[in-house]
N, C-alpha and C. Protein backbone atom coordinates (compact mmCIF):
# COMPACT_ATOMS: atom_id res chain seq x y z
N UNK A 1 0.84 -1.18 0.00
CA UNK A 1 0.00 0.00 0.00
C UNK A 1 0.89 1.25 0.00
N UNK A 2 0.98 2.27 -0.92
CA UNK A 2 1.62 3.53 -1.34
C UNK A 2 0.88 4.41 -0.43
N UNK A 3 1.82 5.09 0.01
CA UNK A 3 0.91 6.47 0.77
C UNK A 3 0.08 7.57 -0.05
N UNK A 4 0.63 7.77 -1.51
CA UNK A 4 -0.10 8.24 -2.37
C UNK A 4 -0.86 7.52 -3.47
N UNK A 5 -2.64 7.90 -2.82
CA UNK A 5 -3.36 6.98 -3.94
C UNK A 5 -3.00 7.26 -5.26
N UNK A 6 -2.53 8.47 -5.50
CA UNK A 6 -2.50 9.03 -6.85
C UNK A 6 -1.20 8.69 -7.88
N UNK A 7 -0.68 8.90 -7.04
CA UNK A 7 0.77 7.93 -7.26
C UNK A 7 0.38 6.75 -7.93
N UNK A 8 -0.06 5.79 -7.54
CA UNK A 8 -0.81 4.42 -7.71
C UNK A 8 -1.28 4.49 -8.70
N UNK A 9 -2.57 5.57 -9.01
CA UNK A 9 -3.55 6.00 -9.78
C UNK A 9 -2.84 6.34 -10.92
N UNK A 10 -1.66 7.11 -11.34
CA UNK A 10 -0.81 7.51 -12.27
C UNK A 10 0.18 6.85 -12.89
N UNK A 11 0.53 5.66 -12.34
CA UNK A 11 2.13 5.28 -12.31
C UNK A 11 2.21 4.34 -14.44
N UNK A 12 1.17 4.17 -14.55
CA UNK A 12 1.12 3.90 -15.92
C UNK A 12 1.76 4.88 -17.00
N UNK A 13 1.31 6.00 -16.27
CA UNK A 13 1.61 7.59 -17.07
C UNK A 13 2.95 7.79 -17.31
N UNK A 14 3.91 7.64 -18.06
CA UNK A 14 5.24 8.02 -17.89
C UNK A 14 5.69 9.28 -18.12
N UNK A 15 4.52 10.18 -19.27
CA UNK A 15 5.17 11.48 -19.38
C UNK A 15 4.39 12.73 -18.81
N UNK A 16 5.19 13.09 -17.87
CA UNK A 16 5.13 14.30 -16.92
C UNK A 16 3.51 14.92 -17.27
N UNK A 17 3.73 15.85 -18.17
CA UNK A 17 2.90 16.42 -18.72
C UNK A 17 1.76 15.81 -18.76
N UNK A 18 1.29 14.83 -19.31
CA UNK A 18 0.03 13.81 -19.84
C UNK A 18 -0.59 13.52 -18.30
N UNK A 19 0.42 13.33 -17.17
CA UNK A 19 -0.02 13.23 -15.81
C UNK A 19 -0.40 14.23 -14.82
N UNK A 20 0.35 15.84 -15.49
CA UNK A 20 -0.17 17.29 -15.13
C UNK A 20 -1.77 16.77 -15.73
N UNK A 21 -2.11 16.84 -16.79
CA UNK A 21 -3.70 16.99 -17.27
C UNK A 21 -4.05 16.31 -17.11
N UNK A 22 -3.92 14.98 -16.83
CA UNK A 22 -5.01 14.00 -16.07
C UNK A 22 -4.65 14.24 -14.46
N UNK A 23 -4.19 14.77 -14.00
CA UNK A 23 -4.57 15.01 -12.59
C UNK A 23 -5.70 16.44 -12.32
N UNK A 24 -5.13 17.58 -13.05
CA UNK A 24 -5.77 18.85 -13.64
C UNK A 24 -7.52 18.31 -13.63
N UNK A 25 -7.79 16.63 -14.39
CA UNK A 25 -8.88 16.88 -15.21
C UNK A 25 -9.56 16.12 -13.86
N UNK A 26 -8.68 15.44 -13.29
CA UNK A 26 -9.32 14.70 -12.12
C UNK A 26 -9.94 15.62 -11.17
N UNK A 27 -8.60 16.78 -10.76
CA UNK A 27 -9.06 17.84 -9.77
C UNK A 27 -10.29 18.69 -10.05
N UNK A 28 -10.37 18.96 -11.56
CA UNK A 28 -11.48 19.86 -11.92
C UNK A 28 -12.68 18.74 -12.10
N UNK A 29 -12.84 17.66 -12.14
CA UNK A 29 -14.18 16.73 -12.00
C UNK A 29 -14.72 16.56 -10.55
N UNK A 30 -13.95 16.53 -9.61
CA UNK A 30 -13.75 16.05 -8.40
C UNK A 30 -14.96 17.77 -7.36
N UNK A 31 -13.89 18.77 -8.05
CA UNK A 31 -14.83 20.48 -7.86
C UNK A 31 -16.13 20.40 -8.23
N UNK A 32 -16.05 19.86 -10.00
CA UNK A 32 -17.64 20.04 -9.89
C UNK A 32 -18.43 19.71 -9.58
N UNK A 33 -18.04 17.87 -9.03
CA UNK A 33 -19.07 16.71 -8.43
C UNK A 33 -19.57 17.53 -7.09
N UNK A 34 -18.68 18.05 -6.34
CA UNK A 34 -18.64 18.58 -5.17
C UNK A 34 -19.72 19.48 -5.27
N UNK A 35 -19.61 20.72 -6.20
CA UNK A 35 -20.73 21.82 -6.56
C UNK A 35 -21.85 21.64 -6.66
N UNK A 36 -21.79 20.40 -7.60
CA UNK A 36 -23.25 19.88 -7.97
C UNK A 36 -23.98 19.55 -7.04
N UNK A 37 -23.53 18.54 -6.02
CA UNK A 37 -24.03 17.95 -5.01
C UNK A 37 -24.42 18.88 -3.59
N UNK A 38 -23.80 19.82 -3.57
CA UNK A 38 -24.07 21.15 -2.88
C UNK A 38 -25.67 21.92 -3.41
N UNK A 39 -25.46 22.10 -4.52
CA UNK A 39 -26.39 23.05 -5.27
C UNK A 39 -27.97 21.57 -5.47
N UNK A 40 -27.35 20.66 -5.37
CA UNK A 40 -28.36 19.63 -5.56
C UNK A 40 -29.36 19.59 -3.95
N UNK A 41 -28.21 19.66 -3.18
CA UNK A 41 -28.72 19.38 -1.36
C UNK A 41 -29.68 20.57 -1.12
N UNK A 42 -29.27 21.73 -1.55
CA UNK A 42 -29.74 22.91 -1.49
C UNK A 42 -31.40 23.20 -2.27
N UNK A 43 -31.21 22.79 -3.54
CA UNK A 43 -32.34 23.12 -4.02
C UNK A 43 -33.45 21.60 -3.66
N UNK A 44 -33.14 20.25 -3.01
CA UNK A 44 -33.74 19.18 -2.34
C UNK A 44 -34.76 19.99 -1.00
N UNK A 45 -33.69 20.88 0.06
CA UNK A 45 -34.63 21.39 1.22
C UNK A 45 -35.30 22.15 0.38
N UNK A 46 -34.96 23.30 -0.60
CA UNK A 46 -35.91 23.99 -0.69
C UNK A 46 -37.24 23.66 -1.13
N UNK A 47 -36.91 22.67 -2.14
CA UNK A 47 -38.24 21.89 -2.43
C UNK A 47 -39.07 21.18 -0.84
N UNK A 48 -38.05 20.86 -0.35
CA UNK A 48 -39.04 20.06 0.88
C UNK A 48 -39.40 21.05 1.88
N UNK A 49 -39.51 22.05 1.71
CA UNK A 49 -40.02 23.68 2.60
C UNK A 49 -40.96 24.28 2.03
N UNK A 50 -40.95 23.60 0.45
CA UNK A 50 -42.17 24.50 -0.18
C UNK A 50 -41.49 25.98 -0.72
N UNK A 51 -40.06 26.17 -1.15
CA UNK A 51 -39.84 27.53 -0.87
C UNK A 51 -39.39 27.98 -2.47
N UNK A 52 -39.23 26.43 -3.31
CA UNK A 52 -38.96 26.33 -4.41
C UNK A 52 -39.51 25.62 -5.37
């Protein structure tokens, strides 16, 4: 077991770069899942308050 999952997650990748943008694309999927699920929780109460 590696202390870095990502490490793990990458180690196929040999060139630098190609592993900058798939980490880049990971980090920016990872933000929006996050957003979504925020903005999802949010507009769930408002519906269950009647307010939306």
């Amino acid at each position: 077991m590696t202390r870095d999952p990502l490490n793990e997650l990458f180690k196929d990748i040999k060139d630098p770069d190609n592993r900058a943008k798939l980490f880049l694309l990971f980090a920016g999927a990872m933000i929006m899942s996050t957003i979504l699920i925020v903005i999802g929780t949010i507009i769930f109460i408002l519906r269950l308050l009647h307010i939306f």
